[in-house]
Structure formats: structure tokens, C-alpha cells
N, C-alpha and C. Protein backbone atom coordinates (compact mmCIF):
# COMPACT_ATOMS: atom_id res chain seq x y z
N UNK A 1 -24.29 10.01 0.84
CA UNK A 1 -23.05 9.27 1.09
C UNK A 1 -22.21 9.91 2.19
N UNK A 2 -22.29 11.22 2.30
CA UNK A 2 -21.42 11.93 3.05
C UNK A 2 -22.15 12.94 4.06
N UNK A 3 -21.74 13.63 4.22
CA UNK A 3 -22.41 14.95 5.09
C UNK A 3 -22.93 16.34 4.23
N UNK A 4 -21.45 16.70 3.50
CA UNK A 4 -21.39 17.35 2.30
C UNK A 4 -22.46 17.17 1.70
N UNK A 5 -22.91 15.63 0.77
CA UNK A 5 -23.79 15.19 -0.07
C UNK A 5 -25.64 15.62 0.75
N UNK A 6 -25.24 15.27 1.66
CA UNK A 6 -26.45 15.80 2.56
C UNK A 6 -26.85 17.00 2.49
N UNK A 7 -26.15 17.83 2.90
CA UNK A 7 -26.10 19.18 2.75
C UNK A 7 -26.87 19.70 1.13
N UNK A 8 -26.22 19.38 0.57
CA UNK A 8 -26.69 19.27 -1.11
C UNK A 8 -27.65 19.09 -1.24
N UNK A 9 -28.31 17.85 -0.31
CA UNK A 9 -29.76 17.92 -0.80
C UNK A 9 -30.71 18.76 -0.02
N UNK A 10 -30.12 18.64 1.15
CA UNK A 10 -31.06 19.60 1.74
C UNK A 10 -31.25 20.85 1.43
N UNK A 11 -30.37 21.59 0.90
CA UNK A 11 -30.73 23.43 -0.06
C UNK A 11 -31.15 23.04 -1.42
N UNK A 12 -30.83 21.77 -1.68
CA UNK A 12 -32.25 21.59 -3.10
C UNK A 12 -33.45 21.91 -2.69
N UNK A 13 -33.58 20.67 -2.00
CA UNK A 13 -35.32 20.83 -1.04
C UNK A 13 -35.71 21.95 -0.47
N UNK A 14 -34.74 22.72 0.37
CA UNK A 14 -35.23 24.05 0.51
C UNK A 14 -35.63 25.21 -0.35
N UNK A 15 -34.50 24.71 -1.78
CA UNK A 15 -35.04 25.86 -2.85
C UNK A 15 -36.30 25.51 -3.08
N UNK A 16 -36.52 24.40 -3.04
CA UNK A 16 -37.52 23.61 -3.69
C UNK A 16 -38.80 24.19 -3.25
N UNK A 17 -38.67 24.05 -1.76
CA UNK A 17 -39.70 24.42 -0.64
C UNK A 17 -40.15 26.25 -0.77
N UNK A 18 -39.13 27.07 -1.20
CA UNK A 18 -39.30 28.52 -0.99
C UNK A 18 -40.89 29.42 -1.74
N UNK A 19 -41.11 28.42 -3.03
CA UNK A 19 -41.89 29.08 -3.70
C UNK A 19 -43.35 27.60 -3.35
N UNK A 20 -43.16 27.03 -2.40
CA UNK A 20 -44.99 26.11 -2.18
C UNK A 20 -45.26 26.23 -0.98
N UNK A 21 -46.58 25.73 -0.86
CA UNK A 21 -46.97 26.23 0.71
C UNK A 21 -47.99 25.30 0.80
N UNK A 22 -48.07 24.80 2.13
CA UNK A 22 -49.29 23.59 2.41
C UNK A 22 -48.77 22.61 2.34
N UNK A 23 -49.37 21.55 1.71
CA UNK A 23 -49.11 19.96 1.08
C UNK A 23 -48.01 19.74 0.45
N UNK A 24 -47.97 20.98 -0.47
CA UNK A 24 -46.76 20.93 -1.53
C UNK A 24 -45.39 20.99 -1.29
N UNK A 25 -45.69 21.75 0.24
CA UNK A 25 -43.50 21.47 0.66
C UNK A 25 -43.41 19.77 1.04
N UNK A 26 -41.94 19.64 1.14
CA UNK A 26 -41.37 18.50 1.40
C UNK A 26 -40.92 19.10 2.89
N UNK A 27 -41.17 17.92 4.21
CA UNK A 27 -40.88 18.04 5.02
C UNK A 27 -39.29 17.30 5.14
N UNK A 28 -38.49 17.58 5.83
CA UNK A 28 -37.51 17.11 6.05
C UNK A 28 -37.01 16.94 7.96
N UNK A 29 -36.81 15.83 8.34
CA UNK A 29 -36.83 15.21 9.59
C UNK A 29 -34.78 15.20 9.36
N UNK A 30 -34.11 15.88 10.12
CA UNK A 30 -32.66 16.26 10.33
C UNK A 30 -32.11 15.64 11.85
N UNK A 31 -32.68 15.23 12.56
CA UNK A 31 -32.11 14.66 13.69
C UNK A 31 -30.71 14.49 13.76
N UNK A 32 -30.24 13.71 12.87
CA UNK A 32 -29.12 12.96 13.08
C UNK A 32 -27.75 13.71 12.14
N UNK A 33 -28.42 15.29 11.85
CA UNK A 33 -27.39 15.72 10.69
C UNK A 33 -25.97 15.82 11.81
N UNK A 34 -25.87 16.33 13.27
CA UNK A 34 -24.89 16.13 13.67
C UNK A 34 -23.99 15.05 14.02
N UNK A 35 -24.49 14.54 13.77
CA UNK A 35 -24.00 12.95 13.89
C UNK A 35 -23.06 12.07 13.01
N UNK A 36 -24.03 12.48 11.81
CA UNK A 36 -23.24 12.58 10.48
C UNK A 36 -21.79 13.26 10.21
N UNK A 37 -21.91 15.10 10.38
CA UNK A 37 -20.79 14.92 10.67
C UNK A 37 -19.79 15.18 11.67
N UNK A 38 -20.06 14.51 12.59
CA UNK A 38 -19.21 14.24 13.56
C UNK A 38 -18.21 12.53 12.62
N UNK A 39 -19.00 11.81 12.73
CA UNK A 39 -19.02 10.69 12.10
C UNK A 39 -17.44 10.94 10.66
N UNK A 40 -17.98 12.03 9.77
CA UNK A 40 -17.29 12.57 8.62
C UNK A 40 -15.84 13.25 8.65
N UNK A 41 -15.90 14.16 10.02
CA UNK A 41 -14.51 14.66 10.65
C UNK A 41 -14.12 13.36 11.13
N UNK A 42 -14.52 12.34 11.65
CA UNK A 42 -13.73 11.34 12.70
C UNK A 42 -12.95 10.70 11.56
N UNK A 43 -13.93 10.19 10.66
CA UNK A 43 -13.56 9.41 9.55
C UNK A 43 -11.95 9.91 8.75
N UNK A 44 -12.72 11.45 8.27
CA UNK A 44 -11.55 12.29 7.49
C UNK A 44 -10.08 11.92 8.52
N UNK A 45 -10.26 12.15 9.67
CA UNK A 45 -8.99 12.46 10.61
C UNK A 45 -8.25 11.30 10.65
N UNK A 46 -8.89 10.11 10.23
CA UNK A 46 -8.19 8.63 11.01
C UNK A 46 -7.63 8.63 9.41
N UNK A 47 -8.54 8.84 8.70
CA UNK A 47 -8.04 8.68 6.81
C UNK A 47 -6.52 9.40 6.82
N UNK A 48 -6.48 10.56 7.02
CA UNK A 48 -5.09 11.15 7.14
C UNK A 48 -4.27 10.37 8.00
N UNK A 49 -4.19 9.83 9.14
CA UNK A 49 -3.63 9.63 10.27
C UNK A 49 -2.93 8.20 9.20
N UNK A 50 -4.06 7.65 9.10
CA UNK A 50 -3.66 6.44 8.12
C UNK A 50 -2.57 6.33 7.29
N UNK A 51 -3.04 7.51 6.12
CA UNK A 51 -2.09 7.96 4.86
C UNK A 51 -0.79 8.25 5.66
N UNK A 52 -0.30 8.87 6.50
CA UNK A 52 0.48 9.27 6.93
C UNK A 52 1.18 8.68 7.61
N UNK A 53 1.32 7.70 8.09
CA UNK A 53 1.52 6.32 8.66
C UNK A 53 2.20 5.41 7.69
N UNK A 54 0.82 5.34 6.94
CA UNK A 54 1.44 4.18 5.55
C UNK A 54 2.45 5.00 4.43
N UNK A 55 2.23 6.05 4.56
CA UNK A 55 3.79 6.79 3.80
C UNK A 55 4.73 6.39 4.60
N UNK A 56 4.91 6.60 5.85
CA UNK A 56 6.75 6.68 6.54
C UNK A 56 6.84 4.96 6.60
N UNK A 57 5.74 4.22 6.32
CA UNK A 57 5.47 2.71 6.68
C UNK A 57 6.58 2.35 5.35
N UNK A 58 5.71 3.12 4.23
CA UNK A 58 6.12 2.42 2.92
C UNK A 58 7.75 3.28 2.83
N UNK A 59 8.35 4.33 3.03
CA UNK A 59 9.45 4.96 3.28
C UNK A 59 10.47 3.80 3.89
N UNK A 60 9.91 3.62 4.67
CA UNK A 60 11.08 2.73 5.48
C UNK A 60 11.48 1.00 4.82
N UNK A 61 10.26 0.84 4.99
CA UNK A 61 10.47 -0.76 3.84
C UNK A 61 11.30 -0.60 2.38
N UNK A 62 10.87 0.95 1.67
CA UNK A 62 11.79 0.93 0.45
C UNK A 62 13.14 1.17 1.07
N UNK A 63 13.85 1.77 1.55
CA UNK A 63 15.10 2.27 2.36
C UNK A 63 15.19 0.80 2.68
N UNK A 64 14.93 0.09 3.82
CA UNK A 64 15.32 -1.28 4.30
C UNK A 64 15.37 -2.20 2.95
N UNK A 65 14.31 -2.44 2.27
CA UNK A 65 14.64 -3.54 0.89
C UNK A 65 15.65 -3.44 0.07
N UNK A 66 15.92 -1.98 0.25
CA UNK A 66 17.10 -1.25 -1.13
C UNK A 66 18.59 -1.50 -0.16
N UNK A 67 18.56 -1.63 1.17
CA UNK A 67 20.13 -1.66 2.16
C UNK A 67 20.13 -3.44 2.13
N UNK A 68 19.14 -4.09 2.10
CA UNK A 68 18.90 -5.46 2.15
C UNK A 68 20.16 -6.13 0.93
N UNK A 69 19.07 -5.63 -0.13
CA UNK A 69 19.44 -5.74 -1.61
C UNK A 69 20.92 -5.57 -2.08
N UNK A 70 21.27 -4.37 -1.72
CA UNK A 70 22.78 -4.27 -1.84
C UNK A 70 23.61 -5.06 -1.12
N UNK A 71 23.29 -5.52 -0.04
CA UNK A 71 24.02 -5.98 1.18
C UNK A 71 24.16 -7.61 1.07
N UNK A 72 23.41 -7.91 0.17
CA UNK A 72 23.12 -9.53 -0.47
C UNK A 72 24.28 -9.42 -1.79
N UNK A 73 24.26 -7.89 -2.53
CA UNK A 73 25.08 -7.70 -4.02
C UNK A 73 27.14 -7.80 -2.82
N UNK A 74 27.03 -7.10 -1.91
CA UNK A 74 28.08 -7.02 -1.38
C UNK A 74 28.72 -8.19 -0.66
N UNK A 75 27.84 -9.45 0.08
CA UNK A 75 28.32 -10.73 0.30
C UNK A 75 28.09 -11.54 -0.62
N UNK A 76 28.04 -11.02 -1.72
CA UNK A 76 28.05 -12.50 -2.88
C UNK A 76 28.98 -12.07 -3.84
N UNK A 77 29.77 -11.15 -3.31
CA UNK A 77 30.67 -10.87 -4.43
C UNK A 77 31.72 -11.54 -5.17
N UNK A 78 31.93 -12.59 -4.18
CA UNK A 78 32.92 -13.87 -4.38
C UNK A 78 32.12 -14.94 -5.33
N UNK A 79 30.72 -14.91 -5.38
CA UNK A 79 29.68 -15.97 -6.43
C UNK A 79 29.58 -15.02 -7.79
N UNK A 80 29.51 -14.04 -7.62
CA UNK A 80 28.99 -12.98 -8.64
C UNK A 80 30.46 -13.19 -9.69
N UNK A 81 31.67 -13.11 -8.76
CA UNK A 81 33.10 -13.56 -9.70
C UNK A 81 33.04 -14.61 -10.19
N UNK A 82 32.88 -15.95 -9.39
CA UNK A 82 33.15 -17.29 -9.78
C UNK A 82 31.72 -16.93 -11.24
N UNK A 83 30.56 -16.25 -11.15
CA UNK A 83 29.38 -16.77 -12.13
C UNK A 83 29.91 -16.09 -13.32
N UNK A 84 30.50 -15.15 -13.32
CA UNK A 84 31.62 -14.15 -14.40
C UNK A 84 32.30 -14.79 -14.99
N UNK A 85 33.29 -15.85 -14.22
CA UNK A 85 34.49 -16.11 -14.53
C UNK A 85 34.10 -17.58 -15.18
N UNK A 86 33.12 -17.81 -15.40
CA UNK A 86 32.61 -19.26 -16.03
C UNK A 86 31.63 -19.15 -17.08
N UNK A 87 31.43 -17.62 -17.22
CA UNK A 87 30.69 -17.12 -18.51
C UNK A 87 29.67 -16.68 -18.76
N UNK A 88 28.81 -16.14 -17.14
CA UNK A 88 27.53 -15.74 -17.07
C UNK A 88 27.95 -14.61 -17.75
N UNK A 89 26.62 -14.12 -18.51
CA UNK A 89 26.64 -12.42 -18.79
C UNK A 89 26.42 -11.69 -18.30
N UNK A 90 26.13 -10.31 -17.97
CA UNK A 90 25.63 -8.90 -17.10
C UNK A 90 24.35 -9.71 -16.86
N UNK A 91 23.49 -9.80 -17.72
CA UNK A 91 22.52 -9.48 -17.94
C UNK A 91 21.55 -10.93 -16.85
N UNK A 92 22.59 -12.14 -17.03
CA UNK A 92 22.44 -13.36 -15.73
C UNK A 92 22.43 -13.14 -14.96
N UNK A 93 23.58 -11.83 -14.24
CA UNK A 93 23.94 -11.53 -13.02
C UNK A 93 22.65 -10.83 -12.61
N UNK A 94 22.23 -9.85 -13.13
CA UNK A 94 21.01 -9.11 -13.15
C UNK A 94 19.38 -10.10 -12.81
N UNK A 95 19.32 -11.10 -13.29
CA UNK A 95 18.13 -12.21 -13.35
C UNK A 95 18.31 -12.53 -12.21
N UNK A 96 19.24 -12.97 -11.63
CA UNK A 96 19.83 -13.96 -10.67
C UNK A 96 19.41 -12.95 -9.58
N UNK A 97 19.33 -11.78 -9.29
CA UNK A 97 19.16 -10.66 -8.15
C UNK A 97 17.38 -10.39 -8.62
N UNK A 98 17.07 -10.39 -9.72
CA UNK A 98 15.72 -10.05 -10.29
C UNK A 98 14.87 -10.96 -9.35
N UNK A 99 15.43 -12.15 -10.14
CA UNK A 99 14.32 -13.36 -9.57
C UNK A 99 14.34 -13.69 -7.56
N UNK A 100 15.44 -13.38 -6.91
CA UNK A 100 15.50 -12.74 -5.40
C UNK A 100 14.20 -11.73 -5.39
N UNK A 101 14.51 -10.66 -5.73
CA UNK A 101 13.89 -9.51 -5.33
C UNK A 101 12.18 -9.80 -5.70
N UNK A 102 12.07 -11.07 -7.30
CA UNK A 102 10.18 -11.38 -7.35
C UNK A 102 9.95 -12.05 -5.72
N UNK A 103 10.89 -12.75 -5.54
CA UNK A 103 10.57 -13.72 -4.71
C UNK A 103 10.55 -13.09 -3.00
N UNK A 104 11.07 -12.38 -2.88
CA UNK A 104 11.18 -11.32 -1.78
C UNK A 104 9.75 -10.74 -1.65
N UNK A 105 9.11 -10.02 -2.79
CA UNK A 105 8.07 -9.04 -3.22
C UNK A 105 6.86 -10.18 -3.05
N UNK A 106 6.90 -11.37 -3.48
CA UNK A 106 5.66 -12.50 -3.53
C UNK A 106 5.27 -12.45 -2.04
N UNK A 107 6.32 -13.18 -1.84
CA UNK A 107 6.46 -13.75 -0.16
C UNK A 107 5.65 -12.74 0.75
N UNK A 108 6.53 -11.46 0.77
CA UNK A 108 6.14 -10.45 1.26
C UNK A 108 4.58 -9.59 1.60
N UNK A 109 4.28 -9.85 -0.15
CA UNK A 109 2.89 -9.24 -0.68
C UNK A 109 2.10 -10.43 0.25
N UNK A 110 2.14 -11.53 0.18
CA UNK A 110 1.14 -12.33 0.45
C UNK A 110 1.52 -12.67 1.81
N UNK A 111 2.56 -12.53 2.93
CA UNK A 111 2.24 -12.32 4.50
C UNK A 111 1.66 -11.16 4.46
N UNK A 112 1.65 -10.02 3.89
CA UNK A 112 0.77 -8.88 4.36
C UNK A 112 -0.60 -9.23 3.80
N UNK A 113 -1.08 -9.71 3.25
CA UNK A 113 -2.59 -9.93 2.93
C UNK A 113 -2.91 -10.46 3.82
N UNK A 114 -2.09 -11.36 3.87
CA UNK A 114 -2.72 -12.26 5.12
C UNK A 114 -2.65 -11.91 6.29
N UNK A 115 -1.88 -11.38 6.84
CA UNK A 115 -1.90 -10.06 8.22
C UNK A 115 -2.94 -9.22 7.93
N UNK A 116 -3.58 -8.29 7.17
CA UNK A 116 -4.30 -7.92 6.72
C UNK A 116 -5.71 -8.02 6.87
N UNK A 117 -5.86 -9.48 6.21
CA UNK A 117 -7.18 -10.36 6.02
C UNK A 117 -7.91 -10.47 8.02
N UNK A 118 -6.36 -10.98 8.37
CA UNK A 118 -6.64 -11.20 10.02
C UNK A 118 -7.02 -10.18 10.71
N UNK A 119 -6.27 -8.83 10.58
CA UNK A 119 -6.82 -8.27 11.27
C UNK A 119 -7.95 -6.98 11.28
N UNK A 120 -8.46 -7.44 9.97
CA UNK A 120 -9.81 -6.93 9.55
C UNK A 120 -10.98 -6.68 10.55
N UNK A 121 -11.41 -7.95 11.05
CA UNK A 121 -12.36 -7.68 11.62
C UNK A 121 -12.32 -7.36 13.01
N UNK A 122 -10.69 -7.42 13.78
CA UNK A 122 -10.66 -6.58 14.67
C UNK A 122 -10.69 -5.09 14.69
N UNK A 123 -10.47 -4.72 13.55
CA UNK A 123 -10.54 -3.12 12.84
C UNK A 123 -11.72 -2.82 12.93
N UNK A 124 -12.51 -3.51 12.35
CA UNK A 124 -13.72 -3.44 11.64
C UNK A 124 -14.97 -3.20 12.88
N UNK A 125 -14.58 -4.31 14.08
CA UNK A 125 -15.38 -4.30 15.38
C UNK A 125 -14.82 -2.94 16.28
N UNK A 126 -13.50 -2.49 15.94
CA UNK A 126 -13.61 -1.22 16.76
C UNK A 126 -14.65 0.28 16.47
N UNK A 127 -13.86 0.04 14.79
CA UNK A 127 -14.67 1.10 14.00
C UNK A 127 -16.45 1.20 14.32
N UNK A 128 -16.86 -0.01 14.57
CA UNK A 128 -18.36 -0.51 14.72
C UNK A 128 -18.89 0.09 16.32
N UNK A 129 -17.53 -0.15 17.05
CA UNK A 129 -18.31 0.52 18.32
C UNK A 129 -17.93 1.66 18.92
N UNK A 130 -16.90 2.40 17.85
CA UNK A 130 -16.78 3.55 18.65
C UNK A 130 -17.74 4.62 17.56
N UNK A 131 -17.66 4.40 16.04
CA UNK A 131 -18.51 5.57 14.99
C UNK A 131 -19.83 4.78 14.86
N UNK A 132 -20.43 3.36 15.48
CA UNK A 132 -21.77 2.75 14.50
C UNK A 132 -21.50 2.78 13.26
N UNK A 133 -20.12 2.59 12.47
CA UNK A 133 -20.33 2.52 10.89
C UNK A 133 -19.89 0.66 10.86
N UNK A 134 -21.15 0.15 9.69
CA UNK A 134 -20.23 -1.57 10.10
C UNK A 134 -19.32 -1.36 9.02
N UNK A 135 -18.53 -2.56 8.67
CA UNK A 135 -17.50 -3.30 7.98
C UNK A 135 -17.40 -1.85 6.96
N UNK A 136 -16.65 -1.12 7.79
CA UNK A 136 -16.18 0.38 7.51
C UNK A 136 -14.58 -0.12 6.18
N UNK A 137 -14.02 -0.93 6.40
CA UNK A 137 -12.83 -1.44 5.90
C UNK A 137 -12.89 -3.12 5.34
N UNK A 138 -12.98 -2.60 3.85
CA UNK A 138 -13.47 -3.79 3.03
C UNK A 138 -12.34 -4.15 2.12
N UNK A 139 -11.62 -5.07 2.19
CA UNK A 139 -10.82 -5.31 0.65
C UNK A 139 -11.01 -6.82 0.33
N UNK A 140 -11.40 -6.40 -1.55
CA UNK A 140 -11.81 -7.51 -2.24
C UNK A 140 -11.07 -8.09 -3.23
N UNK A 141 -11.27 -8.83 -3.70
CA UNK A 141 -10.22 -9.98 -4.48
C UNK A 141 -9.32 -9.28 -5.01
N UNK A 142 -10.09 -8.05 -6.15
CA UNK A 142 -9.17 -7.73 -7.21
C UNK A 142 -8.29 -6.57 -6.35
N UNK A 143 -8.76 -6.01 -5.26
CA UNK A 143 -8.14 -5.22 -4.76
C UNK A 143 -6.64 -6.16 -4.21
N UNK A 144 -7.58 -6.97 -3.77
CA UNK A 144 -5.99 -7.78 -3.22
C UNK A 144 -4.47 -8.29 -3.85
N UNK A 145 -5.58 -8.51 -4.79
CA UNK A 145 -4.35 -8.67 -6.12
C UNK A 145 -3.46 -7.76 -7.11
N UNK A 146 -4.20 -6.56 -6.51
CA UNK A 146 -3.92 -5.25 -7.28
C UNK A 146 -2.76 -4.42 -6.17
N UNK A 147 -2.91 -4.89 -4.55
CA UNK A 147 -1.69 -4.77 -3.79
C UNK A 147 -0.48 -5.76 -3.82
N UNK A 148 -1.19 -7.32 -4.22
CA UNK A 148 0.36 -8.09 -4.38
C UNK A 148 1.16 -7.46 -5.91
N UNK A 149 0.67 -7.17 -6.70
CA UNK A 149 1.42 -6.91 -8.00
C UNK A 149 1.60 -5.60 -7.59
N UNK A 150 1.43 -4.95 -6.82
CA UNK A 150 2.26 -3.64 -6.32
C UNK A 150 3.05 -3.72 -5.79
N UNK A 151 3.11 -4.84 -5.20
CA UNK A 151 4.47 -4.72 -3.87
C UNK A 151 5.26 -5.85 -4.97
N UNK A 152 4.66 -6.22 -5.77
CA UNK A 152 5.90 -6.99 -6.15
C UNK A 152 6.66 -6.05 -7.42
N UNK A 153 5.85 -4.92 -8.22
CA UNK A 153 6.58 -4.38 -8.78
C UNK A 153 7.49 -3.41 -8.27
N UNK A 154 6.76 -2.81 -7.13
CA UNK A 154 7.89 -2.23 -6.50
C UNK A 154 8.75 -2.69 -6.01
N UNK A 155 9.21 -3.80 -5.44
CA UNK A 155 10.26 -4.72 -4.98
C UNK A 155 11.21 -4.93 -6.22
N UNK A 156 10.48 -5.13 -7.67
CA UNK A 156 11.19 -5.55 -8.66
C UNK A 156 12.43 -4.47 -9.02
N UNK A 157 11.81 -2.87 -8.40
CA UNK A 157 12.18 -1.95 -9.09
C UNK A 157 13.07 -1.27 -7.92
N UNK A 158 12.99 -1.47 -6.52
CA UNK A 158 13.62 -1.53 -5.44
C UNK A 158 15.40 -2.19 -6.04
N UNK A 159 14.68 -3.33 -6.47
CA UNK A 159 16.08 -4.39 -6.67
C UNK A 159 16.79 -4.32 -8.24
N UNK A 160 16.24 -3.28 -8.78
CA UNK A 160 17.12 -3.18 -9.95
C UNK A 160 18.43 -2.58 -10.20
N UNK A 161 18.26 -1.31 -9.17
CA UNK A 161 19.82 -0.85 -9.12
C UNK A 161 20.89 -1.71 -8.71
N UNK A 162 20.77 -2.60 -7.53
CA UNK A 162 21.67 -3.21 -6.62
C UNK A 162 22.22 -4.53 -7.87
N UNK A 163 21.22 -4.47 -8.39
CA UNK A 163 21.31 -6.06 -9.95
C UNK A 163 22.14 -5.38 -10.50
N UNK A 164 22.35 -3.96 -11.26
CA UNK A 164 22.62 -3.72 -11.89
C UNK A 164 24.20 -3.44 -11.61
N UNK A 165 24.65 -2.87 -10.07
CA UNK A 165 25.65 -2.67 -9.41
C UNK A 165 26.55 -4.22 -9.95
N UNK A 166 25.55 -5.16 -9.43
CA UNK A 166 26.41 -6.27 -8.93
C UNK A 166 27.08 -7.11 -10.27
N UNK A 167 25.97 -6.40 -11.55
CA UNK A 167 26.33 -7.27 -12.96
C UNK A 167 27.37 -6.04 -13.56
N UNK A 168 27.74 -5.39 -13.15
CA UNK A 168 28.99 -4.45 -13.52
C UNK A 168 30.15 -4.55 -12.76
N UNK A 169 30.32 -5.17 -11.74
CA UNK A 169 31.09 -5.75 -10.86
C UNK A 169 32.71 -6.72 -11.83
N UNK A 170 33.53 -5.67 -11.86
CA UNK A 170 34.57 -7.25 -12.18
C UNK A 170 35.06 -8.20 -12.30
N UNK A 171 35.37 -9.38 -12.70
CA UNK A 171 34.98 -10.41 -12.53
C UNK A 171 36.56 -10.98 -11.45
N UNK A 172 37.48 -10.02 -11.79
CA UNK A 172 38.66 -10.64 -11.45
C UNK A 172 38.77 -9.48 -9.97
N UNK A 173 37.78 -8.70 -9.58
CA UNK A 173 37.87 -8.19 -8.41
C UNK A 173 37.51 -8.29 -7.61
N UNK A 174 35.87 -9.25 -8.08
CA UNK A 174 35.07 -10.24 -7.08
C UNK A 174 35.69 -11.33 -7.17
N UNK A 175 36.48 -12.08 -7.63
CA UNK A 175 37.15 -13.29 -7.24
C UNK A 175 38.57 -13.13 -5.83
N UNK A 176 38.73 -11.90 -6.27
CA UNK A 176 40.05 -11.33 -4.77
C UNK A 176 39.21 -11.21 -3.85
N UNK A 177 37.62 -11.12 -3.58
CA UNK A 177 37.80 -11.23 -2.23
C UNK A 177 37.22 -12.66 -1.84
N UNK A 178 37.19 -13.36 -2.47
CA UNK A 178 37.33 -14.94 -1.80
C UNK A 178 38.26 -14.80 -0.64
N UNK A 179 37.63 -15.53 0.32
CA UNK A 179 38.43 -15.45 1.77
C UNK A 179 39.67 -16.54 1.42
């Protein structure tokens, strides 16, 4: 599978080889062990480059969703009064920002799949002609679905503080700032 794994077998076979002689060794044909890992460092390096990317990627989207979020709790403060002052509970005010933030996280999850999906096989054709590895970058159903219910729980959980801000909110202090 790897280079490593290679390696492994090849000092089997060599132990293997130390005590027969004639017919009885296993020959082993290595041509391409540099290749391999060359192939294994390139791979490892882009894998980090990746991770490291999609951390400050995912950093910034939580920071932006969470200034979003509040900033929606801070111009609706005049609805958040009037929904108070007619008998919603905390806990409405809270739903009412919940069900935003699923719907934010849906939307979201599923333009990135689909950005994603697209630009697969331009990925996929570079990877192919600069390492010879094919369809190096594969994602399948359940995987896909296993990133939308990620981004939507994290969105859910992004948007819980700002819910929670906005359903503690006064009712007669968000009605003063009606323009």
C-alpha cells in the first residue's frame, strides 16, 4: 500500500532468503522502489499542506458564521422585542435563530459538495499527471453525507450562543430601539 509496507516485505523475504540457496530463494525485481517513495513524500507533503489549509479554511468560516450570527441577533433586535412582547418564550427566540443557522449549514453543506463533486476530476487529472496515481481523491455517498451533517452540526452549534444572547434579550429594551 505504501513504501513503508514495502519495505516490510522486503526484510521478510530477505530473512526469508538468508538461510536457502538455489531454487529456494525468492527473487525480488525492485526497480521502481524509488519511485514509490518519491511518490509517498509527495503525497505525505500535499496531505499536510492540505490539513493545514483546511484548518485556517475551517477557522475562518467558524469566526465569519459566529460575527454573521450575532450580527443578524443585533439587527433584529426590534423583532426579537415585538416576538417577546406578544408572548414568544426564550426558548422560540432560540428556534427562530436555530432553524436560520440549520438552514445556513444545509445550504452551505450542499454548495460545497457540489463545488467539490466539480472540481474532482480537475484534481484528480492533475494528481494523474504529475505522481501517475489515478482517481487519487475519491468521495462517496456516505462520506458525503457524513460532511453535510458536519457542517450542519457545526453551524447548529456555531449559532447557539448568538440564539441564546438574543432569547435573553429584554423585551422592553429591544422594543426602544425601533427606529
Amino acid at each position: 500500500t505504501d513504501g513503508e509496507a514495502r519495505q516490510d516485505i522486503v526484510n521478510y523475504l530477505e530473512a526469508y532468503n538468508n538461510d536457502k540457496e538455489g531454487d529456494q530463494r525468492i527473487f525480488l525485481e525492485q526497480s521502481n522502489i524509488s519511485e514509490t517513495w518519491i511518490v509517498d513524500g509527495t503525497l505525505s507533503s500535499i496531505k499536510t499542506v492540505l490539513v493545514l489549509i483546511a484548518s485556517i479554511a475551517l477557522f475562518i468560516s467558524i469566526s465569519l458564521l459566529a460575527i454573521l450570527t450575532y450580527l443578524s441577533v443585533i439587527q433584529r433586535t426590534a423583532e426579537i422585542g415585538i416576538l417577546r412582547s406578544i408572548g414568544a418564550r426564550r426558548k422560540d427566540i432560540v428556534r427562530v435563530f436555530n432553524a436560520e443557522a440549520f438552514i445556513t449549514g444545509l445550504f452551505s453543506g450542499i454548495f460545497g459538495l457540489i463545488l467539490t463533486y466539480s472540481l474532482l476530476p480537475v484534481f484528480n487529472s492533475i494528481f494523474e499527471a504529475a505522481l501517475r496515481v489515478n482517481q487519487l481523491i475519491v468521495i462517496d455517498a456516505f462520506l458525503a453525507l457524513v460532511l453535510l451533517l458536519g457542517n450542519i452540526v457545526l453551524t447548529l452549534l456555531i449559532g447557539l450562543i448568538p440564539s441564546l444572547v438574543a432569547s435573553y434579550k429584554d423585551p422592553i429594551d429591544a422594543l426602544k430601539s425601533l427606529p
